[in-house]
Protein backbone atom coordinates (compact mmCIF):
# COMPACT_ATOMS: atom_id res chain seq x y z
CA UNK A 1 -27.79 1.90 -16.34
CA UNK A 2 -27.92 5.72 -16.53
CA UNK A 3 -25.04 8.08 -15.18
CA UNK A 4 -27.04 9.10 -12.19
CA UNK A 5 -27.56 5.04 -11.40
CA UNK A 6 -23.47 4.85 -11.91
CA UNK A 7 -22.77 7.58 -9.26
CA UNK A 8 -24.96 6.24 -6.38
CA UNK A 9 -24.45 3.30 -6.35
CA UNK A 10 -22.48 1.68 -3.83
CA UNK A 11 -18.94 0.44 -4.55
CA UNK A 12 -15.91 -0.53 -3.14
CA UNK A 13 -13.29 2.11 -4.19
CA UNK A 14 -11.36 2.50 -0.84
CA UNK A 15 -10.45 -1.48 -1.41
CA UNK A 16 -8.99 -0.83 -4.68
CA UNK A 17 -7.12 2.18 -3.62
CA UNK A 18 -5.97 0.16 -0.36
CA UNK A 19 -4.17 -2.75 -2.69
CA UNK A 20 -2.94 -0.17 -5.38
CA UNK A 21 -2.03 2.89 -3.16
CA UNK A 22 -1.63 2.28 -0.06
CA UNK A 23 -0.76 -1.20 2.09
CA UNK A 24 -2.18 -4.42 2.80
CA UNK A 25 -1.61 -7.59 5.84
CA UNK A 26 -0.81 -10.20 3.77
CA UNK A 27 -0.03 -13.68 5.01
CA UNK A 28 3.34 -13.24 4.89
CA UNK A 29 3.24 -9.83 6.21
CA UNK A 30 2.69 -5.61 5.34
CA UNK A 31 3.42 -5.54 1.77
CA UNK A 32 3.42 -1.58 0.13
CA UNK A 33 3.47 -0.77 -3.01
CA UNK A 34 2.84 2.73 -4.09
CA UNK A 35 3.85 5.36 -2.24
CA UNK A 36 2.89 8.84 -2.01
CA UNK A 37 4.78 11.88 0.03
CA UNK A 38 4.26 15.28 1.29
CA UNK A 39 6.06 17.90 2.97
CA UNK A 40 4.37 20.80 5.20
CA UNK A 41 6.85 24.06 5.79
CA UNK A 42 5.02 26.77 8.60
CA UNK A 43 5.12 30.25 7.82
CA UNK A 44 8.02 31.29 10.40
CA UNK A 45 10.16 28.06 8.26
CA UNK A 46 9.92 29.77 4.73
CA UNK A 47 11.98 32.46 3.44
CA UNK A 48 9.46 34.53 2.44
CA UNK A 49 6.31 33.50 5.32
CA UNK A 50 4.49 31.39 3.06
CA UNK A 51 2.76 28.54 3.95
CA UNK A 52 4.18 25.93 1.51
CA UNK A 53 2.57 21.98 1.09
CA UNK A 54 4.49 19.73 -1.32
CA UNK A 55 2.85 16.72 -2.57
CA UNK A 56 3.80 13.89 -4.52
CA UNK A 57 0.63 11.54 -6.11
CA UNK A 58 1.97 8.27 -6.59
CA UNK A 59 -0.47 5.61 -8.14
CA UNK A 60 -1.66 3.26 -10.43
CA UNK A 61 -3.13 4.78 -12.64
CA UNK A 62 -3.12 6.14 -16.69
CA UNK A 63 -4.03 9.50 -16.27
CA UNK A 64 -4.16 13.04 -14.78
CA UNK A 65 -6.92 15.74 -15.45
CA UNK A 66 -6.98 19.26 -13.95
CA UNK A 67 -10.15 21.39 -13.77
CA UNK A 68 -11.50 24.60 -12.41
CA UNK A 69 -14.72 23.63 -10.88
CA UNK A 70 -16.35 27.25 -10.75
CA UNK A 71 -18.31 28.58 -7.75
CA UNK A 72 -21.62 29.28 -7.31
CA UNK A 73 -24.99 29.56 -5.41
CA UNK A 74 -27.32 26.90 -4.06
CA UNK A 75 -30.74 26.69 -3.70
CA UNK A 76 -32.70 25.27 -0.50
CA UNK A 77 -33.05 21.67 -0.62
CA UNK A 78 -29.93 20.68 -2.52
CA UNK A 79 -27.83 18.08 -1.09
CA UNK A 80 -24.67 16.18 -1.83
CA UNK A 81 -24.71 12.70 -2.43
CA UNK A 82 -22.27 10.37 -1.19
CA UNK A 83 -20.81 7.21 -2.93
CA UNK A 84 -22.47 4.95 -0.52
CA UNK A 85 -25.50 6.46 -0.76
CA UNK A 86 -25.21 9.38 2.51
CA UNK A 87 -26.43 12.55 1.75
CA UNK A 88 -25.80 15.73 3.29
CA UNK A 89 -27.10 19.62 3.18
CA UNK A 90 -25.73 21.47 0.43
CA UNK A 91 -24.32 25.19 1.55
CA UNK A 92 -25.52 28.30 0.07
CA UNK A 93 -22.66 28.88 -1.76
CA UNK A 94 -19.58 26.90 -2.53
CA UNK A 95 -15.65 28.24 -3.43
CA UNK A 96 -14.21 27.83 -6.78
CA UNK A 97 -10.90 25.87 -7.27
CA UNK A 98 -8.18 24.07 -9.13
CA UNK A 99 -9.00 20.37 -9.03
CA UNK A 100 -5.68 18.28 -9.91
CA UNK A 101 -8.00 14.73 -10.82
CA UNK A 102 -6.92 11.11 -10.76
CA UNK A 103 -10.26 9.56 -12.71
CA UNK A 104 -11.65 6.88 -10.71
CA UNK A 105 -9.52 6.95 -7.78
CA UNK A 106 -10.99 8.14 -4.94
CA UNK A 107 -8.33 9.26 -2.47
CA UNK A 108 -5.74 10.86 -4.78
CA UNK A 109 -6.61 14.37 -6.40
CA UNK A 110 -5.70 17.46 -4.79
CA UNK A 111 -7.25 20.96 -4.83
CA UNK A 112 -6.45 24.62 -3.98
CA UNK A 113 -9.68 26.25 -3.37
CA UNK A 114 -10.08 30.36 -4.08
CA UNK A 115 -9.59 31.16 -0.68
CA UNK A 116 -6.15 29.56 -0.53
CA UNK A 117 -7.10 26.72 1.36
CA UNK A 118 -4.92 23.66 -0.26
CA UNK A 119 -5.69 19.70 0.39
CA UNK A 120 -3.77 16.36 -0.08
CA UNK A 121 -3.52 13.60 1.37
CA UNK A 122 -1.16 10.30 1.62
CA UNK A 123 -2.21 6.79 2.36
CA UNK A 124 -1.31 5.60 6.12
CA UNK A 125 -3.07 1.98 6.81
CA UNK A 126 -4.23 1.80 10.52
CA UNK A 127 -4.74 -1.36 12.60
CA UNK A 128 -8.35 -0.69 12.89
CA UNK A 129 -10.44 -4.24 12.28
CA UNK A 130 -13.92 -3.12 12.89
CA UNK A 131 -14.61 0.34 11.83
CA UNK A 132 -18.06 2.27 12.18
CA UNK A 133 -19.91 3.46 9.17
CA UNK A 134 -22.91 5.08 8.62
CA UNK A 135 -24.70 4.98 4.82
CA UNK A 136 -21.19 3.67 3.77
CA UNK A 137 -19.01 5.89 5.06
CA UNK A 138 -17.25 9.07 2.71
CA UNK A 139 -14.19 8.87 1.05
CA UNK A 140 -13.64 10.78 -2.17
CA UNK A 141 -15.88 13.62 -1.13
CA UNK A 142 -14.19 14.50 2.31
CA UNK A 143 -11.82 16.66 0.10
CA UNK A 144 -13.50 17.76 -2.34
CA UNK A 145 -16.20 19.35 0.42
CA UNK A 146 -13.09 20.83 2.48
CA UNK A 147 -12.06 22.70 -1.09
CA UNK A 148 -16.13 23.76 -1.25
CA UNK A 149 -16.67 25.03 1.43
CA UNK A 150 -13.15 25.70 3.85
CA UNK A 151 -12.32 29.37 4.39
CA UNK A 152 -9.38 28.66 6.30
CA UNK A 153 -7.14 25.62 7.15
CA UNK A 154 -9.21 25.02 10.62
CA UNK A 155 -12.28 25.43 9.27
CA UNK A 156 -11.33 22.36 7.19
CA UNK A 157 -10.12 20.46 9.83
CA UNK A 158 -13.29 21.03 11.50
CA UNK A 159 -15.48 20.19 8.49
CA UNK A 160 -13.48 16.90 8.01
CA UNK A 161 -13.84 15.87 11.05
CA UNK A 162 -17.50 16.56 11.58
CA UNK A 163 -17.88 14.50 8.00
CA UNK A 164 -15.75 11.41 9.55
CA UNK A 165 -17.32 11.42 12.76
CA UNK A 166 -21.22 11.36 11.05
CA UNK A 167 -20.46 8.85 8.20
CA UNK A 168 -17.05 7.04 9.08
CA UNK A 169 -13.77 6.90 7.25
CA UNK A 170 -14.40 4.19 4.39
CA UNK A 171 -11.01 3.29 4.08
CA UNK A 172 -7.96 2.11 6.54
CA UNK A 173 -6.54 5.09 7.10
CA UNK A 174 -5.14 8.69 5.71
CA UNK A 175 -3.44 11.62 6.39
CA UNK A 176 -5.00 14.69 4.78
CA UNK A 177 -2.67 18.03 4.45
CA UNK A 178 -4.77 20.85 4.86
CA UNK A 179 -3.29 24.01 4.30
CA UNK A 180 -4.06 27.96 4.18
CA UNK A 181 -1.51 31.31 4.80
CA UNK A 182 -1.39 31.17 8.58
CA UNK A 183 -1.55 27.15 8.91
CA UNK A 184 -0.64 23.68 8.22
CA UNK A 185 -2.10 20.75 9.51
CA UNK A 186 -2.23 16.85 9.39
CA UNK A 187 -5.55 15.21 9.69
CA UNK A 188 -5.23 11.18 10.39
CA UNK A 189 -8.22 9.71 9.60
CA UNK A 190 -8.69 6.30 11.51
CA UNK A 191 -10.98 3.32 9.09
CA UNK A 192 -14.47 4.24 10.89
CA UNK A 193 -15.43 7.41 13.13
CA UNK A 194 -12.18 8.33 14.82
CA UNK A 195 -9.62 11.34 13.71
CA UNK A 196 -6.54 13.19 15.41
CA UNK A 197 -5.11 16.27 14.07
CA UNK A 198 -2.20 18.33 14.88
CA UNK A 199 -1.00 22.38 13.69
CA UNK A 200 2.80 22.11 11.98
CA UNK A 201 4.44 24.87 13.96
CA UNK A 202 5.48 27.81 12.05
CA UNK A 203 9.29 27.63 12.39
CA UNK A 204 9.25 23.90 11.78
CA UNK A 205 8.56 21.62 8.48
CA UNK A 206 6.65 18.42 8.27
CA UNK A 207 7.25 15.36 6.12
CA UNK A 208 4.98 12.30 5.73
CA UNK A 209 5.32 9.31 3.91
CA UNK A 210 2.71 6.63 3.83
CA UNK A 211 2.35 6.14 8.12
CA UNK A 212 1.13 8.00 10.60
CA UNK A 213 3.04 10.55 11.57
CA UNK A 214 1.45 12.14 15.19
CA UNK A 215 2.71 11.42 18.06
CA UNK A 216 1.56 12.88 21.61
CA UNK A 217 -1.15 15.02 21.39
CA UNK A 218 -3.17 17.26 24.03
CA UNK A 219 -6.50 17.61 22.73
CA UNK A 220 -6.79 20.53 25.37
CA UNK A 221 -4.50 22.63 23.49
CA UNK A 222 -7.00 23.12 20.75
CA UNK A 223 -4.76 25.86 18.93
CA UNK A 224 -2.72 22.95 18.50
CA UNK A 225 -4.91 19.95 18.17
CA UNK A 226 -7.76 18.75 17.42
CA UNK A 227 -9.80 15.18 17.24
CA UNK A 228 -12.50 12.76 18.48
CA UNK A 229 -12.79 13.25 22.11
CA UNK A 230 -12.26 9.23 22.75
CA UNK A 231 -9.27 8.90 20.76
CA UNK A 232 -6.98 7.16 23.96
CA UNK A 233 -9.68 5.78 25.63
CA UNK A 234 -10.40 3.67 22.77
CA UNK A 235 -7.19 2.49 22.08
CA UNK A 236 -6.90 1.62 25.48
CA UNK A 237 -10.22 -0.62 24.80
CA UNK A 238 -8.32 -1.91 22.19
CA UNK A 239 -5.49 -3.01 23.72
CA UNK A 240 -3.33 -0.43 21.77
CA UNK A 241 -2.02 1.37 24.49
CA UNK A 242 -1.47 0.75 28.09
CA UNK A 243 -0.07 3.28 30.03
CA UNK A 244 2.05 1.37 32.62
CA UNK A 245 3.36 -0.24 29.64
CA UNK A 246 3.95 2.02 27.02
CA UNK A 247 4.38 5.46 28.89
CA UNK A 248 3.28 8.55 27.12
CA UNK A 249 0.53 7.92 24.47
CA UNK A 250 1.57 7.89 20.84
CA UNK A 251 -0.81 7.91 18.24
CA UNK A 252 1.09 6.49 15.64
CA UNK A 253 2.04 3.55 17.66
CA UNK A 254 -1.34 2.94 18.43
CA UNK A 255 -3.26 3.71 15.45
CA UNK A 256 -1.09 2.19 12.85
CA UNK A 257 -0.65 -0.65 10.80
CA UNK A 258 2.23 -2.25 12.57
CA UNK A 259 4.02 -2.74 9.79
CA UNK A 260 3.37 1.03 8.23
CA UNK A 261 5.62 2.17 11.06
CA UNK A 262 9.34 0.62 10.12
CA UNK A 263 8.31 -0.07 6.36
CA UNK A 264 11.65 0.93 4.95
CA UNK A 265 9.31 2.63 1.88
CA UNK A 266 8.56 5.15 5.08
CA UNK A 267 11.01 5.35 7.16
CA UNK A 268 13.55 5.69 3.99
CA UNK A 269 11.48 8.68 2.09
CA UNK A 270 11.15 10.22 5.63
CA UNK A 271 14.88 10.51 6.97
CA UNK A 272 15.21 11.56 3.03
CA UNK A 273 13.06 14.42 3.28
CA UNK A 274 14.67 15.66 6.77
CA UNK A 275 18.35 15.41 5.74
CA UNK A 276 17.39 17.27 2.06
CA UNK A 277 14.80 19.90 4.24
CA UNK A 278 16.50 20.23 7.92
CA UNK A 279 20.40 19.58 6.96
CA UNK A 280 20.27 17.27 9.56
CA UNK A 281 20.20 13.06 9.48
CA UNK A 282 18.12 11.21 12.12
CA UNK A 283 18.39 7.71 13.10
CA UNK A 284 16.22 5.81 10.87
CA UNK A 285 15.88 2.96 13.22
CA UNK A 286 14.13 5.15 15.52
CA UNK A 287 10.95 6.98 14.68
CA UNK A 288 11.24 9.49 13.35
CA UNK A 289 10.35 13.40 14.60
CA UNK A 290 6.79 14.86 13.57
CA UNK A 291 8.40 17.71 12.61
CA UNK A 292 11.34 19.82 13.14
CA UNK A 293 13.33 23.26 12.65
CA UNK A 294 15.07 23.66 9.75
CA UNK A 295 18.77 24.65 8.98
CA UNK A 296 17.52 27.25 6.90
CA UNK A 297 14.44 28.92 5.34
CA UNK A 298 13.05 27.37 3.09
CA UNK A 299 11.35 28.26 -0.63
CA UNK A 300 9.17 26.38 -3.27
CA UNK A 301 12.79 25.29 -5.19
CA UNK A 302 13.77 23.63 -2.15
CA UNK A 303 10.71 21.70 -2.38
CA UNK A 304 10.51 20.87 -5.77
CA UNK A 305 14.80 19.91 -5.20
CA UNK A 306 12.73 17.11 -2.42
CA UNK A 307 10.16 16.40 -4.83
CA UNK A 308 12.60 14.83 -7.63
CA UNK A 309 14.77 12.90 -5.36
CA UNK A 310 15.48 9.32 -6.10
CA UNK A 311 18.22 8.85 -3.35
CA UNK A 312 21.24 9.42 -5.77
CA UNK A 313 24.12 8.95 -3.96
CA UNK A 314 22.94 7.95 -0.51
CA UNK A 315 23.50 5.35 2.02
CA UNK A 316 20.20 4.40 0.67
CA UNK A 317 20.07 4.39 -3.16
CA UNK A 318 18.64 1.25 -4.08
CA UNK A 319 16.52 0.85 -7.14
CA UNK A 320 14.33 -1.49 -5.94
CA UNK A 321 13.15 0.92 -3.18
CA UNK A 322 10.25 3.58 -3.67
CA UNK A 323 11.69 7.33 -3.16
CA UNK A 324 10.14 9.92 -3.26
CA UNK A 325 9.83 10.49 -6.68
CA UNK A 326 9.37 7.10 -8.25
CA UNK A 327 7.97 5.83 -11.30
CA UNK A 328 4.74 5.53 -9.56
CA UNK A 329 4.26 9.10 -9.56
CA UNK A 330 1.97 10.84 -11.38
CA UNK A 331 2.00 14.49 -10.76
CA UNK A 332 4.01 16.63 -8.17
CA UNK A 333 2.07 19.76 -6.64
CA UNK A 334 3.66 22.82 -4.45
CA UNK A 335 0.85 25.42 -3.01
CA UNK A 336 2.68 28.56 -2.37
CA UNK A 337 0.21 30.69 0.07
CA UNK A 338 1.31 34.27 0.76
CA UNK A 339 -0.89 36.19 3.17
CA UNK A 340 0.61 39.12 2.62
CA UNK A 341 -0.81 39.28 -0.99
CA UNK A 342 -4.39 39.95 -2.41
CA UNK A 343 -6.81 37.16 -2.49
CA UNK A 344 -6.96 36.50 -6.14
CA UNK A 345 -2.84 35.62 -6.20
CA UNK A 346 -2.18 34.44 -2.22
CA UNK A 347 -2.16 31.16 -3.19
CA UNK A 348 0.04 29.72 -6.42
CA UNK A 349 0.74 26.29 -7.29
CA UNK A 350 4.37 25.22 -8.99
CA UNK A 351 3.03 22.04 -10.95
CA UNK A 352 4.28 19.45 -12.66
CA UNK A 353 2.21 16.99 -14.54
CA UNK A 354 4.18 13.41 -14.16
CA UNK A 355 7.33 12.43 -12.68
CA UNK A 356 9.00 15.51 -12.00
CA UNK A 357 12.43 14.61 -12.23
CA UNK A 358 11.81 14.57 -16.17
CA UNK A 359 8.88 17.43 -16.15
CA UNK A 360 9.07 21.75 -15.59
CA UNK A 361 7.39 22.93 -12.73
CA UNK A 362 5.00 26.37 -13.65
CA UNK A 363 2.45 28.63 -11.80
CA UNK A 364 -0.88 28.29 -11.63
CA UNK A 365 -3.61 30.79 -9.57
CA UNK A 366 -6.70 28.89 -8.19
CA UNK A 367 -8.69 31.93 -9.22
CA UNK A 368 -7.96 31.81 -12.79
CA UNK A 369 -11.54 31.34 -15.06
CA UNK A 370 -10.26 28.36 -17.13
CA UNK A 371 -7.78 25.95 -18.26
CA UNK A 372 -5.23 26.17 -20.88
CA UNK A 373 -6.90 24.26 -23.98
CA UNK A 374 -3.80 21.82 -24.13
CA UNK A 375 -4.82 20.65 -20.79
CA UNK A 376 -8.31 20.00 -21.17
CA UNK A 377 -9.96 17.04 -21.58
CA UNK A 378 -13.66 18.25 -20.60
CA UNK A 379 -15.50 19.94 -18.51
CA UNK A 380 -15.37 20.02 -15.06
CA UNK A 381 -19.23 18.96 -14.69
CA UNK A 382 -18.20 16.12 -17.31
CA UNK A 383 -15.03 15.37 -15.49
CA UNK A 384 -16.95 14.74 -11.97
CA UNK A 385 -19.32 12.24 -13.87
CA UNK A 386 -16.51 10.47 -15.14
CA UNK A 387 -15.00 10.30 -12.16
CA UNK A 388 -17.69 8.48 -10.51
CA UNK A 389 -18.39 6.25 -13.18
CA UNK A 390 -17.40 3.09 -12.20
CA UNK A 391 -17.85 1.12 -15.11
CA UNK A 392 -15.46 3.14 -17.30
CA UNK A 393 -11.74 1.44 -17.90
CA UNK A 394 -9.08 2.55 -17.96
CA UNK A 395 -8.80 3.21 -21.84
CA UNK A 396 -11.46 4.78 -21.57
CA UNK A 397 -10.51 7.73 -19.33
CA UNK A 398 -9.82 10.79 -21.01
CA UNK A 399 -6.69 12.72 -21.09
CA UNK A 400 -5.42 15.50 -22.18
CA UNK A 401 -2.74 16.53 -25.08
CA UNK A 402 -0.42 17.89 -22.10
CA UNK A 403 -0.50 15.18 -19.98
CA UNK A 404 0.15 12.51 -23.26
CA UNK A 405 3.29 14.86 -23.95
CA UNK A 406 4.33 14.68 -20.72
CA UNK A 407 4.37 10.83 -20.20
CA UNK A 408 5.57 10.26 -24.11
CA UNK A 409 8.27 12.65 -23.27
CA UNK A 410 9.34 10.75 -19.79
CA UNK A 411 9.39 7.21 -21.41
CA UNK A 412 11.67 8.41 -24.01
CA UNK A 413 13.71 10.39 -22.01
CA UNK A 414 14.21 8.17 -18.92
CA UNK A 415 15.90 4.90 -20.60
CA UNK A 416 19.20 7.08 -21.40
CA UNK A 417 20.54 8.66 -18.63
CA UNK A 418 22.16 11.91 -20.39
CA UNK A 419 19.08 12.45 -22.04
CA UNK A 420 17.17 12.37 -18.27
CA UNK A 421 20.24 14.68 -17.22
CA UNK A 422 19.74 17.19 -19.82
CA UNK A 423 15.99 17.24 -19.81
CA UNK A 424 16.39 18.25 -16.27
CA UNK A 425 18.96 20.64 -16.55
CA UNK A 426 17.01 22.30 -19.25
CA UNK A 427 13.71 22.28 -16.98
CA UNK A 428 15.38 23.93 -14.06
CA UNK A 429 16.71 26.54 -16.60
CA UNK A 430 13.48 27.32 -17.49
CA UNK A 431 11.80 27.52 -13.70
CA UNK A 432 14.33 30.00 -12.81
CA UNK A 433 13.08 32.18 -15.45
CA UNK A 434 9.89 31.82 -13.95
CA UNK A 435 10.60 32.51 -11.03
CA UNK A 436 12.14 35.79 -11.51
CA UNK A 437 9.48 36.69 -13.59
CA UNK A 438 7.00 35.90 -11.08
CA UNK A 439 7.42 38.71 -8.30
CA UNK A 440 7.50 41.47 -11.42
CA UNK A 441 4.06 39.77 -12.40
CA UNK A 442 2.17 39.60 -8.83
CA UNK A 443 3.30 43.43 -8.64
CA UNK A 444 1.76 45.10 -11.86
CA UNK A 445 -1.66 42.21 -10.88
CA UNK A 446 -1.57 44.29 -6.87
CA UNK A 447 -2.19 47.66 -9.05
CA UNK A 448 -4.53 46.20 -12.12
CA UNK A 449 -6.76 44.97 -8.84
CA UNK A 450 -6.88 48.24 -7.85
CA UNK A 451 -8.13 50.00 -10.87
CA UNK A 452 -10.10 46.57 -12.26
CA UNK A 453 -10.74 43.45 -10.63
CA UNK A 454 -12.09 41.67 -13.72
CA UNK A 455 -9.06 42.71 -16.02
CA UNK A 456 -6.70 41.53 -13.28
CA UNK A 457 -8.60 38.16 -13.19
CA UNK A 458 -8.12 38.21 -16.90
CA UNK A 459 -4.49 38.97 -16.71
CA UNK A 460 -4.14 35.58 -14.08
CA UNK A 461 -5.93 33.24 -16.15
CA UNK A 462 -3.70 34.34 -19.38
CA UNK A 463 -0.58 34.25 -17.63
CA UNK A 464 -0.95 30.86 -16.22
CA UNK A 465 -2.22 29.62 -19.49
CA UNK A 466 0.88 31.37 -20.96
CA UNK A 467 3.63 29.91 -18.44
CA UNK A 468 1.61 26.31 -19.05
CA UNK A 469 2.05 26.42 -22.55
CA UNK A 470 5.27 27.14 -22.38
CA UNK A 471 5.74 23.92 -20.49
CA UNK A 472 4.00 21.80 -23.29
CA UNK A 473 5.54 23.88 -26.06
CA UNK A 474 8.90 23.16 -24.01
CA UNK A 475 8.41 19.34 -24.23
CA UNK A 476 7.56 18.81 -27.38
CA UNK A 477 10.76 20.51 -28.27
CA UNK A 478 12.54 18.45 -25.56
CA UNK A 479 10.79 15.37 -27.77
CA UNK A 480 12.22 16.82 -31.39
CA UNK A 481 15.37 16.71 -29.78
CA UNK A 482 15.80 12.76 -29.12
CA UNK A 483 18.33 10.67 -31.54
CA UNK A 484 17.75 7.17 -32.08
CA UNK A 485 20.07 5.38 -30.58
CA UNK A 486 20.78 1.81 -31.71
CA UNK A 487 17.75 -0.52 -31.59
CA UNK A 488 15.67 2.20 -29.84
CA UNK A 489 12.40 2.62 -31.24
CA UNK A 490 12.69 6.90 -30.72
């Protein structure tokens, strides 16, 4: 069978990603086992009135890849083919951007497209039993067409919602984060042809675990919201909701697993996220707020501070419990979009390859022309065929020297508990070097742009390259610095 053949042809990825990312009704109940978690801050809640969306992967699987899948034009007749088999028009031109890969899993890369548009998404089962798909349904390429072709935040929306409502969701359910300067918004995609989706306002932040997380909605107020136009009525057909029963409609009530809903997993990472974000603790008994105003504003250190919590010290610290950075995760994200800056450096993203309680967050620029040779592991054309290849283990996925550093460097690190303190200490050392340098950087790019667009383009891609190298450089030294200790095999 021939790579095209191996693309095509129809499989059952959303299953697999169900049982190892998201939840399942088992006979003797909801059972969850990885967990992923994100974290939406409006404009008006940041200190300096960026957009920010945190996101933590968490999943089964060996690997990470990053690519920059490079623009271009399209000829008439081209279309995009669909897992299942669904094709659709391809657009006369498509946007270049920083693809953060999972090989083989279909719902868990993210991507920051060149016009600062950022998606993600976390796992949120809904009760829906008999879903409606056309040619299969679309799962993995709902994204990656919002990064393609999304200008803005709502223009995403739109687009995924168009996609769901032609094909159906092929999967039980999903929240995507889809971000740009002015907006954030949470897109729940319902298993089949239904979707809600609601604006975080600006002064407020947004957390999301692996359940639904909108509540009322008002599908009038389309600055606000947006959505199928049957999205109550067919609950109500359902027997989801009933007014004289259940008073004001809630989607998340209706729409979700059951069990998704009060899954400590959720509930736990949730009321996390808000005391660590907002100051404040809610009742975590009660559901909890879509979003809400925080204590103060908030930066991309705050964030990353969220991003590496395991609990420590709370009412909740149990090791047997997934927080929100657990050792299911397998890379931690924050897009950084600043409308006040030029296009080719709104948008930054403070990665972290792996767990990033043991790994150095550094800046990378969606525009940049390539990637840093110690992260490479092929092309970005290659990487996309791989990624569809089904028949491909797990072995057999390829990875690059970083990302091997990274994990080698977190399983020797992690079993000793000074080590994991000074490998952290030592990372957030080095991030506030970064960001210092950062604003100095962005200034002298606003004036290269001026006089040469291509240069300044240059100057990007080298200085992310440089500040990611760094990062590898950093861990191997990190590595050097490990004593055997007793039986230990370091």
């Amino acid at each position: 069978m021939d790579i095209t053949q191996r693309i095509i042809r129809p499989v059952l990825l959303g299953s697999l990603c169900i049982l190892a990312s998201l939840s399942s009704f088992a006979a003797e109940g909801f059972k969850q086992d990885f967990d992923c978690f994100s974290i939406i801050v409006g404009k008006k809640a940041s200190a300096d009135g960026s957009v920010l969306f945190g996101h933590n992967e968490d999943v089964l699987a060996p690997v990470v890849n990053l690519y920059k899948v490079p623009g271009g034009g399209h000829g008439p007749g081209e279309t995009v083919v669909l897992r299942q088999g669904g094709t659709i028009p391809q657009v006369k031109e498509t946007f270049g951007n920083l693809w953060l890969n999972v090989p083989g899993w279909d719902v868990c890369d993210g991507y920051v497209n060149e016009q600062g548009v950022a998606v993600g998404s976390d796992g949120c089962p809904s009760r829906e039993d008999d879903p409606q798909l056309t040619h299969g349904g679309i799962l993995f390429w709902l994204r990656r067409l919002v990064a393609e072709r999304a200008r803005t935040a709502r223009e995403g929306v739109k687009l995924a919602g168009a996609l769901i409502e032609k094909f159906g969701y092929n999967s039980s359910g999903r929240s995507y984060v889809i971000a740009d300067e002015n907006e954030g918004w949470i897109l729940a995609a319902v298993n089949g042809k239904r979707w809600v989706a609601r604006r975080v306002p600006d002064d407020e932040v947004a957390v999301i675990a692996n359940c639904y997380t909108i509540q009322a909605i008002n599908l009038r107020d389309t600055t606000n919201f947006l959505g199928s136009a049957d999205i109550i009525e067919y609950a109500v057909s359902r027997g989801w909701y009933d007014r004289s029963r259940d008073g004001e409609f809630n989607f998340a009530k209706a729409y979700s697993n059951p069990g998704s809903l009060t899954h400590p997993g959720n509930t736990g990472r949730m009321w996390r996220g808000f005391a660590l974000l907002a100051g404040r603790k809610y009742d975590i008994h009660k559901q909890l707020p879509f979003a809400v105003v925080p204590e103060k504003k908030l930066t991309p250190q705050d964030l990353m501070r969220t991003m590496r919590d395991r609990y420590e010290g709370t009412e909740i610290d149990d090791p047997g419990q997934a927080a929100i950075c657990h050792d299911g995760t397998r890379y931690s994200m924050i897009a950084q979009i600043r409308g006040w800056l030029p296009g080719e450096i709104k948008a930054v993203i403070w990665l972290a390859l792996h767990r990033p309680d043991l790994q150095g967050y550094s800046a990378w620029y969606p525009t940049i022309t390539s990637i840093p040779k110690a992260y490479v592991s092929e092309s970005a054309e290659a990487g996309l065929q791989e990624h569809l290849d089904t028949s491909l283990t797990a072995s057999e996925r390829r990875k690059s020297p970083a990302y091997t550093r990274f994990v080698d460097l977190d399983n020797k690190a992690r079993p000793d508990s000074s080590a994991s303190a000074a490998t952290l200490r030592a990372w957030k050392s080095f991030e506030q070097r970064n960001f210092k340098a950062q604003a100095e950087f962005e200034k002298n790019i606003e004036k290269t742009l001026k006089q040469d667009p291509r240069k300044a383009i240059k100057l990007i891609t080298d200085h992310t390259a440089q500040k990611a190298n760094e990062v590898f450089e950093k861990a191997g030294e990190l590595l050097k610095s490990f004593k055997p200790k007793g039986d230990s095999k370091w």
